[in-house]
PDB file of N, CA and C in Angstrom:
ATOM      1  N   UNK A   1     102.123  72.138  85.123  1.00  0.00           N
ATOM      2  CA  UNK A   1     101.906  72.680  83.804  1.00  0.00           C
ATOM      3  C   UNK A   1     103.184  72.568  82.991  1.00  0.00           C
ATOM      4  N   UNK A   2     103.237  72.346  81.803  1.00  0.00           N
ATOM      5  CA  UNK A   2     104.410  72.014  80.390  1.00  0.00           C
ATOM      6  C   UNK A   2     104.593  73.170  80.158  1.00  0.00           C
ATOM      7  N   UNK A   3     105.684  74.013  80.415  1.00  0.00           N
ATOM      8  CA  UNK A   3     106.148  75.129  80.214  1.00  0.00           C
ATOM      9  C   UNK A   3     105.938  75.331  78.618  1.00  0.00           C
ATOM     10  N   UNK A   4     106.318  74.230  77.759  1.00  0.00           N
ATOM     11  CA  UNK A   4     106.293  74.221  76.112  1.00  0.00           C
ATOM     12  C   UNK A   4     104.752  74.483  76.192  1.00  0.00           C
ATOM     13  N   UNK A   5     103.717  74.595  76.601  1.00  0.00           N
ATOM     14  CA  UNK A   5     102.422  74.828  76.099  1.00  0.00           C
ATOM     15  C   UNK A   5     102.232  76.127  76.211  1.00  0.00           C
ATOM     16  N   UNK A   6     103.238  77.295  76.940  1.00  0.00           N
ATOM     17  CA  UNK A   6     102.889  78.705  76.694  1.00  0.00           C
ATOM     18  C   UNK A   6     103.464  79.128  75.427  1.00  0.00           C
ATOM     19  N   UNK A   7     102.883  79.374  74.024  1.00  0.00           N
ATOM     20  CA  UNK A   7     103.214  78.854  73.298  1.00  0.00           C
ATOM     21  C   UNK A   7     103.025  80.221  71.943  1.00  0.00           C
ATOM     22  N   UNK A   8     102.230  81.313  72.834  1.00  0.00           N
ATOM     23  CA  UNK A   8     102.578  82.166  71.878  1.00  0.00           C
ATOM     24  C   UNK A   8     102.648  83.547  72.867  1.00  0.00           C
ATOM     25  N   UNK A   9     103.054  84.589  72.383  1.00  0.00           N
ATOM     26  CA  UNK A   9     103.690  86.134  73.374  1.00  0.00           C
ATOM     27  C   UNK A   9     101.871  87.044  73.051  1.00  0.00           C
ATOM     28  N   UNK A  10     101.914  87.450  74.087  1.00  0.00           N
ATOM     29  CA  UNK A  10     100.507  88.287  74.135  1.00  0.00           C
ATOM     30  C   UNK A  10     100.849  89.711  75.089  1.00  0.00           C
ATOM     31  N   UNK A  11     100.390  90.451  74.924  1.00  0.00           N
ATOM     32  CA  UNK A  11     100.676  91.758  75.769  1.00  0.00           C
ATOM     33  C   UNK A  11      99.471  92.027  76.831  1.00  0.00           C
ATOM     34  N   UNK A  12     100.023  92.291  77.609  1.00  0.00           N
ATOM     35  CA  UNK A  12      98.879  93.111  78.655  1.00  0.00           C
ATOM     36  C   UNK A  12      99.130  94.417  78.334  1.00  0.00           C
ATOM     37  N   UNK A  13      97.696  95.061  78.077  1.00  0.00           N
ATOM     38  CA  UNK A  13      97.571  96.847  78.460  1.00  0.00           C
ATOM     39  C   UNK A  13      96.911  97.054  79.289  1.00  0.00           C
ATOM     40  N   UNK A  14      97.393  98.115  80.194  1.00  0.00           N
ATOM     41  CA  UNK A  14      96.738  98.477  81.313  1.00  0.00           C
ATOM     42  C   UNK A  14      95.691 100.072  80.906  1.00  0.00           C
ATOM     43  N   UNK A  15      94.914 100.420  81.529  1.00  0.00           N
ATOM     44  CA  UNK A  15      94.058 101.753  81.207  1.00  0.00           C
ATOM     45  C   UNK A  15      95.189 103.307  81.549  1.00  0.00           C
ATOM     46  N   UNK A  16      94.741 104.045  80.666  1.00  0.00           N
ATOM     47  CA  UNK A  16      95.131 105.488  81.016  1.00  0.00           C
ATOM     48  C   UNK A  16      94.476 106.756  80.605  1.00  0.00           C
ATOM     49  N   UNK A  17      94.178 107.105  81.654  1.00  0.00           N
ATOM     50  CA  UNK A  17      92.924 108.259  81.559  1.00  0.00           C
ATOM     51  C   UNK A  17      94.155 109.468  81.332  1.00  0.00           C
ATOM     52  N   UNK A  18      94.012 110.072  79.418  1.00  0.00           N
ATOM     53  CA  UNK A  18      94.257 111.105  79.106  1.00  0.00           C
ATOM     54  C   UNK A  18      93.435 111.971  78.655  1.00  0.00           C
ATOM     55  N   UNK A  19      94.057 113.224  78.351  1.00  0.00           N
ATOM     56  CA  UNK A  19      93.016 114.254  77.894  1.00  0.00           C
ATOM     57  C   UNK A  19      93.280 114.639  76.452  1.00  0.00           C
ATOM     58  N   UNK A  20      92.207 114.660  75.816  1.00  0.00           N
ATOM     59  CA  UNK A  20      92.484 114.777  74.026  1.00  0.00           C
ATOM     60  C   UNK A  20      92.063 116.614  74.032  1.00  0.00           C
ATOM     61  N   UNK A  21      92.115 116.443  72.657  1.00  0.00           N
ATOM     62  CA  UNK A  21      92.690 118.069  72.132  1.00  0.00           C
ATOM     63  C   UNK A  21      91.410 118.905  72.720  1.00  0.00           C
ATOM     64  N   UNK A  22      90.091 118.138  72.936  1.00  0.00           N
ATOM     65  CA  UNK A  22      89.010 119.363  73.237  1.00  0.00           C
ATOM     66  C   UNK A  22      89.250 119.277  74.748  1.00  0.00           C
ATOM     67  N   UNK A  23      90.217 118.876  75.167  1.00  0.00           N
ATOM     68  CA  UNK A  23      89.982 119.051  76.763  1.00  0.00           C
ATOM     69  C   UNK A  23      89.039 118.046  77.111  1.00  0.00           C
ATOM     70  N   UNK A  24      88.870 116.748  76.794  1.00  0.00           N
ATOM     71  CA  UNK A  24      87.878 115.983  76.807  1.00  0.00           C
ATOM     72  C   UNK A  24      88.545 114.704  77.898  1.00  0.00           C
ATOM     73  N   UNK A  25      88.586 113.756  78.488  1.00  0.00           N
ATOM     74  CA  UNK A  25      89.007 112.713  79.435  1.00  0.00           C
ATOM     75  C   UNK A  25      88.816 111.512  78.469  1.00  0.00           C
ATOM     76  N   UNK A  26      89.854 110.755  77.803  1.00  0.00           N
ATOM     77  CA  UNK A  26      89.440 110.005  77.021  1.00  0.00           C
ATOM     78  C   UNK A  26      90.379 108.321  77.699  1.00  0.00           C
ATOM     79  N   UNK A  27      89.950 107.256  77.477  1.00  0.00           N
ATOM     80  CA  UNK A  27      90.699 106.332  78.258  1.00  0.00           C
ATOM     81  C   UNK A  27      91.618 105.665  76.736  1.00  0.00           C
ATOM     82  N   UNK A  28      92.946 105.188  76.661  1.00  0.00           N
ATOM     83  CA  UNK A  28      94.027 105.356  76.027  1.00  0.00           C
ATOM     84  C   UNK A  28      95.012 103.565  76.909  1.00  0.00           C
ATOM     85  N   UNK A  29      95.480 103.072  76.212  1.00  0.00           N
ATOM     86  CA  UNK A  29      96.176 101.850  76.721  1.00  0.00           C
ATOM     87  C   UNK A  29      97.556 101.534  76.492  1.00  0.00           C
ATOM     88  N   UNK A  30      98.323 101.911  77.820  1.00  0.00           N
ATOM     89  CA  UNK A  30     100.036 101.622  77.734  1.00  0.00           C
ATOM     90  C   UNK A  30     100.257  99.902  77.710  1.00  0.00           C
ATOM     91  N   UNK A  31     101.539  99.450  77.205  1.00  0.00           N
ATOM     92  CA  UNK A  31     101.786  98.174  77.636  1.00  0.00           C
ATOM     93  C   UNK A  31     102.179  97.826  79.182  1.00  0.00           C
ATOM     94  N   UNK A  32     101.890  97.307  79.739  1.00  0.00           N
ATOM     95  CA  UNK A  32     101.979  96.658  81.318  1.00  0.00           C
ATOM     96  C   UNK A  32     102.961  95.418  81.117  1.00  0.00           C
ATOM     97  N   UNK A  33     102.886  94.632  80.331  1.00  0.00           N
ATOM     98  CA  UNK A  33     103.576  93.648  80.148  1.00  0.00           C
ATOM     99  C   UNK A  33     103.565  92.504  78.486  1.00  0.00           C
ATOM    100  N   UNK A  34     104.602  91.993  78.860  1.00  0.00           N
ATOM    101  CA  UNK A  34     104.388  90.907  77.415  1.00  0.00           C
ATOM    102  C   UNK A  34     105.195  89.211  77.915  1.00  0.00           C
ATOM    103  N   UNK A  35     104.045  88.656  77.608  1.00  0.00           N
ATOM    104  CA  UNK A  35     104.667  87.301  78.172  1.00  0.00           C
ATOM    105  C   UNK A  35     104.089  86.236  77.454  1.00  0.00           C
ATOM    106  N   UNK A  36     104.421  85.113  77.816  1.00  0.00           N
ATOM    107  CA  UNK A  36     104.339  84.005  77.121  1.00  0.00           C
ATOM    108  C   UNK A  36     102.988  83.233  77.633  1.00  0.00           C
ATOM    109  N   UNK A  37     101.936  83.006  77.161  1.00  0.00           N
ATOM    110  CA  UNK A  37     100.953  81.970  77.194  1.00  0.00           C
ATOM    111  C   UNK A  37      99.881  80.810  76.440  1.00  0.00           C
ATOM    112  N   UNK A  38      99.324  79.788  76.627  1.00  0.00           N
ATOM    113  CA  UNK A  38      99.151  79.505  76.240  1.00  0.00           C
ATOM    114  C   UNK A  38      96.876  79.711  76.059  1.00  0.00           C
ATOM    115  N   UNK A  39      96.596  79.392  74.956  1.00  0.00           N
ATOM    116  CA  UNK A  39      95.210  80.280  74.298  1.00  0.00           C
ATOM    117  C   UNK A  39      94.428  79.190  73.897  1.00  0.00           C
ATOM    118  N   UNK A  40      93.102  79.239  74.668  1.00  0.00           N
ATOM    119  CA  UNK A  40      92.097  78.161  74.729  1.00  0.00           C
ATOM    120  C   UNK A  40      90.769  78.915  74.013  1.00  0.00           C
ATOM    121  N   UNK A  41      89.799  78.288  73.329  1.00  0.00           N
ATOM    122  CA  UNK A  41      88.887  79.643  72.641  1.00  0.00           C
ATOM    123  C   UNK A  41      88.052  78.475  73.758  1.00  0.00           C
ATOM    124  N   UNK A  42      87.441  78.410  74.685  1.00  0.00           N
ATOM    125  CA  UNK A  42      86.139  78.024  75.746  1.00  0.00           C
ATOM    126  C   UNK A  42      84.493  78.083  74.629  1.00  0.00           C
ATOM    127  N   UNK A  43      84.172  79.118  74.227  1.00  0.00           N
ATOM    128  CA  UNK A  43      82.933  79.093  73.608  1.00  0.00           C
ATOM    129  C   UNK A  43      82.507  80.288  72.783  1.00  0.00           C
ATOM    130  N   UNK A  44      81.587  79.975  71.788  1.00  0.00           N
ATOM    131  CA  UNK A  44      81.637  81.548  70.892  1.00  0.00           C
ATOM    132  C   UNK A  44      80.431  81.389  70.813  1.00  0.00           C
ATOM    133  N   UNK A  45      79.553  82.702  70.820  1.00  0.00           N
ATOM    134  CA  UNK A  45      78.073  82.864  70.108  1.00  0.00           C
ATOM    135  C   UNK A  45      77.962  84.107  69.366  1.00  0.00           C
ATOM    136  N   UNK A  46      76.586  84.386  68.778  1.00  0.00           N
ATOM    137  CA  UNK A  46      76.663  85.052  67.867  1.00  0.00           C
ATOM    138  C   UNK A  46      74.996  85.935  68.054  1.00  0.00           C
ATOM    139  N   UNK A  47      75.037  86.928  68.250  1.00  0.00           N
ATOM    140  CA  UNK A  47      73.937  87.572  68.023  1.00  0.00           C
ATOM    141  C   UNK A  47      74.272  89.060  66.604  1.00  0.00           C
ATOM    142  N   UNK A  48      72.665  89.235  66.434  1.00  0.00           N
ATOM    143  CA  UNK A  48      72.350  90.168  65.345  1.00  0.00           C
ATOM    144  C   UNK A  48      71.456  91.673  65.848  1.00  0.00           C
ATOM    145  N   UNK A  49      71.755  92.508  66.120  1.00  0.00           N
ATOM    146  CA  UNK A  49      70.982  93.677  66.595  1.00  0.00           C
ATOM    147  C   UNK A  49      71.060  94.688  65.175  1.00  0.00           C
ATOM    148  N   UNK A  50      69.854  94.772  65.096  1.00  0.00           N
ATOM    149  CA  UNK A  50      69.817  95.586  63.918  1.00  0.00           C
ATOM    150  C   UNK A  50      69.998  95.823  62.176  1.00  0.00           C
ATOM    151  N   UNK A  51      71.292  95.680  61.678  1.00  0.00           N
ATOM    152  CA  UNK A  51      72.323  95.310  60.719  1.00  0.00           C
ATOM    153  C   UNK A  51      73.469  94.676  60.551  1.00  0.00           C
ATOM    154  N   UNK A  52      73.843  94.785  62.274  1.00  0.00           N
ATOM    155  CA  UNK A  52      75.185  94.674  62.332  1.00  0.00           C
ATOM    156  C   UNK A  52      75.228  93.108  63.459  1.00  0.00           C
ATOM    157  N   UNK A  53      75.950  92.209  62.800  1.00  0.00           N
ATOM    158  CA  UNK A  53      76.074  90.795  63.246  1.00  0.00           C
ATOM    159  C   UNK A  53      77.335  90.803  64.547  1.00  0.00           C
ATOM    160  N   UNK A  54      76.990  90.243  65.992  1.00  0.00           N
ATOM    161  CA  UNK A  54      78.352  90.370  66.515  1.00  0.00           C
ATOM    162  C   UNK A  54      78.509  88.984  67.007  1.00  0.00           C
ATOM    163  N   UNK A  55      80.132  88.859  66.903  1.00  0.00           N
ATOM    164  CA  UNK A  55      80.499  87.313  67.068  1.00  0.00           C
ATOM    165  C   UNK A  55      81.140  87.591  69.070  1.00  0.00           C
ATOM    166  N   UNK A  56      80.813  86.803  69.914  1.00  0.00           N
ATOM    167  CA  UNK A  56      81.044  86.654  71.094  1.00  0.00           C
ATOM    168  C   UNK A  56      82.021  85.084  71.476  1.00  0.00           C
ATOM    169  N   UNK A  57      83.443  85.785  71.844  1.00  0.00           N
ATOM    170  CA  UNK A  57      84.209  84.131  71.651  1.00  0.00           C
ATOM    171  C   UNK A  57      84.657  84.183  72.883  1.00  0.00           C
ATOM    172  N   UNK A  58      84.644  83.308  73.698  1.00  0.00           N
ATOM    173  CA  UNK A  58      84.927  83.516  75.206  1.00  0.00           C
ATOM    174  C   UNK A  58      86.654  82.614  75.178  1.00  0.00           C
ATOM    175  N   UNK A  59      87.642  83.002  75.563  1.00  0.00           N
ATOM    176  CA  UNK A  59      88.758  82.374  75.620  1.00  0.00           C
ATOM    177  C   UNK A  59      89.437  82.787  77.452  1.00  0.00           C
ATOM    178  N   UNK A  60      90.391  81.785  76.901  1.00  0.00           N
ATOM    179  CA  UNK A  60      91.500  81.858  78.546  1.00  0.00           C
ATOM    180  C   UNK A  60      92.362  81.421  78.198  1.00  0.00           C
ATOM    181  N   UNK A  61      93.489  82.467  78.473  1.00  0.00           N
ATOM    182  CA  UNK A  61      94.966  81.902  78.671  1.00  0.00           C
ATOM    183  C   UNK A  61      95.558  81.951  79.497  1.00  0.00           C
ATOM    184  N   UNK A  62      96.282  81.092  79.651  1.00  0.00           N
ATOM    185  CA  UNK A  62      97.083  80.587  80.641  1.00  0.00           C
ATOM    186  C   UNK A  62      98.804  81.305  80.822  1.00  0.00           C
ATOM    187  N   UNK A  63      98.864  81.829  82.096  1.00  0.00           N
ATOM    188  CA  UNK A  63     100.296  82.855  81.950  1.00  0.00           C
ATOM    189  C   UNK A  63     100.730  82.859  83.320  1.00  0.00           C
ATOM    190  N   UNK A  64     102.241  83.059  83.304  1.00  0.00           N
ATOM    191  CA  UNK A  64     102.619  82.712  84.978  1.00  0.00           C
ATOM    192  C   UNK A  64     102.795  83.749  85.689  1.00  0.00           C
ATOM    193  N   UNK A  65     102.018  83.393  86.507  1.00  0.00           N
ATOM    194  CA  UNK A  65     102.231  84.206  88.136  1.00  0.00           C
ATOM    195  C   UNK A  65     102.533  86.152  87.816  1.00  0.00           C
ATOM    196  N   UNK A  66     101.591  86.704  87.531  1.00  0.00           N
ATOM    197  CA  UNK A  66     101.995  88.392  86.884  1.00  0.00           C
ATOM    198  C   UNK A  66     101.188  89.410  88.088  1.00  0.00           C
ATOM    199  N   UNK A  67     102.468  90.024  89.116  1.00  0.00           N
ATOM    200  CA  UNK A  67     101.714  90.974  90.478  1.00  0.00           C
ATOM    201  C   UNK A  67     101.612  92.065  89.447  1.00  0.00           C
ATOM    202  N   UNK A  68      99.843  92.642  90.017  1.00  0.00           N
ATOM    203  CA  UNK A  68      99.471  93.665  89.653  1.00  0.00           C
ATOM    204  C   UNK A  68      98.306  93.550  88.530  1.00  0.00           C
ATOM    205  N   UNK A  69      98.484  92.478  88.068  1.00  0.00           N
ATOM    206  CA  UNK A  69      96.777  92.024  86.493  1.00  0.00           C
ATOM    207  C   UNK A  69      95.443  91.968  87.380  1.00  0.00           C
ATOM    208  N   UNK A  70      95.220  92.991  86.758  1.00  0.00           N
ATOM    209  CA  UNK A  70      93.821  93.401  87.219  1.00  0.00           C
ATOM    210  C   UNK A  70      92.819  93.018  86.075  1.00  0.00           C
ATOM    211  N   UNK A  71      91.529  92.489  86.231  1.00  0.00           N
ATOM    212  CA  UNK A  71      90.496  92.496  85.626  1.00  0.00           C
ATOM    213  C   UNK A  71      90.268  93.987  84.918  1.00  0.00           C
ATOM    214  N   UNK A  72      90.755  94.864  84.816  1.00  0.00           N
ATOM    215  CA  UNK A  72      90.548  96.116  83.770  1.00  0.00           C
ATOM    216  C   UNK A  72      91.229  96.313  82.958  1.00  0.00           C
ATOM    217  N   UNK A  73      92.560  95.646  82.548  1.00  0.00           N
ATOM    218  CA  UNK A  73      93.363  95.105  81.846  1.00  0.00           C
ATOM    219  C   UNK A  73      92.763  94.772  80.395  1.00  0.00           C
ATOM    220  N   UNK A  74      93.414  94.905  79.200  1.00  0.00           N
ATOM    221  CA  UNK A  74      93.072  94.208  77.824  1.00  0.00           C
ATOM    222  C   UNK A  74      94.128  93.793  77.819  1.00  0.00           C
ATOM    223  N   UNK A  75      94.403  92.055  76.672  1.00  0.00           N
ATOM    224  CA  UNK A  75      95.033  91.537  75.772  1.00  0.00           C
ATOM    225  C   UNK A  75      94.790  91.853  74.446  1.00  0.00           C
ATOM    226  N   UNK A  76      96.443  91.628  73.895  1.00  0.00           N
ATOM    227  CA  UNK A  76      96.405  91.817  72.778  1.00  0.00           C
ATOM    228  C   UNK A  76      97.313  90.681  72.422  1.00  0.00           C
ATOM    229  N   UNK A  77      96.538  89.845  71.505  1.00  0.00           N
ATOM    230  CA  UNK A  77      97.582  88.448  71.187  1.00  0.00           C
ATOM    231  C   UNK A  77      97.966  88.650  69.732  1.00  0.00           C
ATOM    232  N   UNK A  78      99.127  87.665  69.467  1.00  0.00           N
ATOM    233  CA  UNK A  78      99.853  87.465  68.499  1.00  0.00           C
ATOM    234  C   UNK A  78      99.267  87.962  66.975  1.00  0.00           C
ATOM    235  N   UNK A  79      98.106  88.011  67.232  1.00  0.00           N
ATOM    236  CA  UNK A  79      96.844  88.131  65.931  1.00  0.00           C
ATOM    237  C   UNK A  79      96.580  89.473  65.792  1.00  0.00           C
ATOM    238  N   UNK A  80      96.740  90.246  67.119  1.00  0.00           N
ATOM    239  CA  UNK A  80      96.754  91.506  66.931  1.00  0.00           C
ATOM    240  C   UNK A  80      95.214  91.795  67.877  1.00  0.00           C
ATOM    241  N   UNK A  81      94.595  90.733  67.485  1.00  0.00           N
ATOM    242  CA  UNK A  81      93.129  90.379  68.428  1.00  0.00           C
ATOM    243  C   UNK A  81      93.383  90.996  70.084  1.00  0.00           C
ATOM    244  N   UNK A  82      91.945  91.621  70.089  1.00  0.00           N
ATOM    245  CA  UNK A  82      92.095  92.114  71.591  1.00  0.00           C
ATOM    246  C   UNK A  82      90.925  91.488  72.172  1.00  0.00           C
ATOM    247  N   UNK A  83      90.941  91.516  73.318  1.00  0.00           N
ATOM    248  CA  UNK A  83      90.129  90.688  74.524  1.00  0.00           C
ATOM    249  C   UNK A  83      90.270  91.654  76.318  1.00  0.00           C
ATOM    250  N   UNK A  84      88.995  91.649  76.370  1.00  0.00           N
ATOM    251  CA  UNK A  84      88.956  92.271  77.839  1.00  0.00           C
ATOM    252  C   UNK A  84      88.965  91.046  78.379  1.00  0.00           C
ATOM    253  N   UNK A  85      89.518  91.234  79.575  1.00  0.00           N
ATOM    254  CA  UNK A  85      89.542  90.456  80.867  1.00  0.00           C
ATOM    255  C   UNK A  85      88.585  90.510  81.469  1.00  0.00           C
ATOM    256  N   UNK A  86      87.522  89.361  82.091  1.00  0.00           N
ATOM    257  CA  UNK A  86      86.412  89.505  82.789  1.00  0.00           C
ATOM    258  C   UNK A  86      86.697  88.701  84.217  1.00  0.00           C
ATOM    259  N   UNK A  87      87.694  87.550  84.154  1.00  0.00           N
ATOM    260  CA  UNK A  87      87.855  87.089  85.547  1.00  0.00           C
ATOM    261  C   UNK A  87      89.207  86.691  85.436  1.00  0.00           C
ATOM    262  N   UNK A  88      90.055  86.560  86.844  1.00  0.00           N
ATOM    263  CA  UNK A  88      91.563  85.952  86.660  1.00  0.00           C
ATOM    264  C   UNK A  88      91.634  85.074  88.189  1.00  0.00           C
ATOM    265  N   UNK A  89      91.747  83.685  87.463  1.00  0.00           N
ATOM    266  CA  UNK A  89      92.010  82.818  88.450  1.00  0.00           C
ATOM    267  C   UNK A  89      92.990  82.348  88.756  1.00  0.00           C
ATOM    268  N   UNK A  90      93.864  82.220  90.104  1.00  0.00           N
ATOM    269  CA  UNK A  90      94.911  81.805  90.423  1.00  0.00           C
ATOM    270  C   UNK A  90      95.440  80.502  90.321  1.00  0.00           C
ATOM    271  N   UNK A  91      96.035  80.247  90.694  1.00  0.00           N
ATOM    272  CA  UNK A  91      96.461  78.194  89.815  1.00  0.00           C
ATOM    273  C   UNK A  91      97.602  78.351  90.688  1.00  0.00           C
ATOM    274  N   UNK A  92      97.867  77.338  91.416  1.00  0.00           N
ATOM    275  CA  UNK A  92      98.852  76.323  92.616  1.00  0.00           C
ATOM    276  C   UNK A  92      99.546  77.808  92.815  1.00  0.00           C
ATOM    277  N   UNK A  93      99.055  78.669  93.691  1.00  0.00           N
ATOM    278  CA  UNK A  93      99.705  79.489  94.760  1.00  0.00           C
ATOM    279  C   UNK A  93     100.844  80.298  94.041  1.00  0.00           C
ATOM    280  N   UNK A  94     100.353  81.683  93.391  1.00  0.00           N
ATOM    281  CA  UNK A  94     101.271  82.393  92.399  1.00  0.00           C
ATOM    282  C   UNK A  94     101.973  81.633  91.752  1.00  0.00           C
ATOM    283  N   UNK A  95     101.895  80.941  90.890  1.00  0.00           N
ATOM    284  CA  UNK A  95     102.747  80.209  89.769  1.00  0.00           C
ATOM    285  C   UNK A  95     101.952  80.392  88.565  1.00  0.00           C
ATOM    286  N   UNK A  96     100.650  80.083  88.547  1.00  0.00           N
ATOM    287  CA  UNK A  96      99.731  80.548  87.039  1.00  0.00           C
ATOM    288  C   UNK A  96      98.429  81.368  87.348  1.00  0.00           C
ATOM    289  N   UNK A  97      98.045  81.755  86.409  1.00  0.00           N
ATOM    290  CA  UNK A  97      96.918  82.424  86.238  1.00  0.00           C
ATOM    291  C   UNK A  97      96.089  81.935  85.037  1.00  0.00           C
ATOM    292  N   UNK A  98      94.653  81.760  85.058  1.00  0.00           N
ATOM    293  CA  UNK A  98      94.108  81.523  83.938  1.00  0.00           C
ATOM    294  C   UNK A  98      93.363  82.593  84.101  1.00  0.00           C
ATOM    295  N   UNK A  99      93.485  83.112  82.805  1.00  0.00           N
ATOM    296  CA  UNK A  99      92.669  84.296  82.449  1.00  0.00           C
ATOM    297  C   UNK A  99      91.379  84.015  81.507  1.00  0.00           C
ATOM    298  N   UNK A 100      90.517  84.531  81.775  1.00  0.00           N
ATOM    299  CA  UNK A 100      89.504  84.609  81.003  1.00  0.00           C
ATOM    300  C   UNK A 100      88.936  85.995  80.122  1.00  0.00           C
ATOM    301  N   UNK A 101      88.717  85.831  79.016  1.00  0.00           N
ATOM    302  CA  UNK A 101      88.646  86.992  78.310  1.00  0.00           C
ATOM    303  C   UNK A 101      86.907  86.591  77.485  1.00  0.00           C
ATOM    304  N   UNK A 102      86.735  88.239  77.258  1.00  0.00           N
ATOM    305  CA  UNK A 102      86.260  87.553  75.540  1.00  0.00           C
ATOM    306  C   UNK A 102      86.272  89.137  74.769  1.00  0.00           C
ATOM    307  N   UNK A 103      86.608  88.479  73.147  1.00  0.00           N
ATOM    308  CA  UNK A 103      86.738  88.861  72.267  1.00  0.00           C
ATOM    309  C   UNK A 103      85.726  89.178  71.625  1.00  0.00           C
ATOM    310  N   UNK A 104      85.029  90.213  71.145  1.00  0.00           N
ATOM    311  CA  UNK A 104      84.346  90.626  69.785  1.00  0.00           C
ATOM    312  C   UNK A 104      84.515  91.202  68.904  1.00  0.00           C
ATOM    313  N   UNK A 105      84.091  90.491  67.965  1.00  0.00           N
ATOM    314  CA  UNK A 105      84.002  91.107  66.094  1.00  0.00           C
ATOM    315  C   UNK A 105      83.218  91.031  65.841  1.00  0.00           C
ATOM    316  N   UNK A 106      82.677  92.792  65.152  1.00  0.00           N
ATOM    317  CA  UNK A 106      81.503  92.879  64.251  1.00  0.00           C
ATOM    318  C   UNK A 106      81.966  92.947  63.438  1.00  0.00           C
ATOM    319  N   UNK A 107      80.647  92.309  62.502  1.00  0.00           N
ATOM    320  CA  UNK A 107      80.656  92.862  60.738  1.00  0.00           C
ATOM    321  C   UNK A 107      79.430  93.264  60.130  1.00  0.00           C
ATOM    322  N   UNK A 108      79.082  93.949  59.699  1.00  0.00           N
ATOM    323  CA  UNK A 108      77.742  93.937  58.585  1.00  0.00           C
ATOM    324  C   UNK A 108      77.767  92.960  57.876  1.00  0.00           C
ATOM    325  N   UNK A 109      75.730  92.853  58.024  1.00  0.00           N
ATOM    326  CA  UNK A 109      75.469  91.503  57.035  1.00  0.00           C
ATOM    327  C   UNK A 109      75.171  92.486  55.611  1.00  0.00           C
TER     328      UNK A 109
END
């Protein structure tokens, strides 16, 4: 892999189960990490329920070798755009990871 193709900084947040003011268990996201990768959009679709239109964009980026990224993990890239993690595949024996995410945005039609 061309090290120059990790090519923009994205953050990992990891989950944190706090408690809000009613005494309630609410889940809340620290940074875990920030590193350099590179961002493939794989496929987007689009469904409509109701009023509200949602766009489904499936992406993977590519990031090296990170102990501890768990599939419960969110990104947050350069755009500010967030993406859950749904699978993380290993690449030539801890050196990369391709991550797979996907992203949604609603809007009203």
């Amino acid at each position: 892999m061309n090290l120059g193709s990790l090519d923009r900084k994205i953050t990992i947040r990891q989950p944190v189960i706090t408690t809000n003011t009613g005494n309630e268990q609410v889940i809340t996201y620290s940074d875990f990490a920030t590193v350099w990768a590179k961002k493939v959009n794989k496929s987007g679709a689009e469904t409509q329920q109701s009023f509200e239109r949602t766009a489904i964009v499936e992406t993977i980026f590519t990031i090296r070798y990170l102990a501890g990224l768990t599939d419960k993990m969110i990104i947050v890239d350069d755009d500010s755009l967030q993406y859950n993690i749904t699978f993380i595949n290993e690449i030539e024996r801890r050196k990369y990871f391709h991550v797979s995410c996907f992203r949604r945005d609603n809007s009203n039609v």
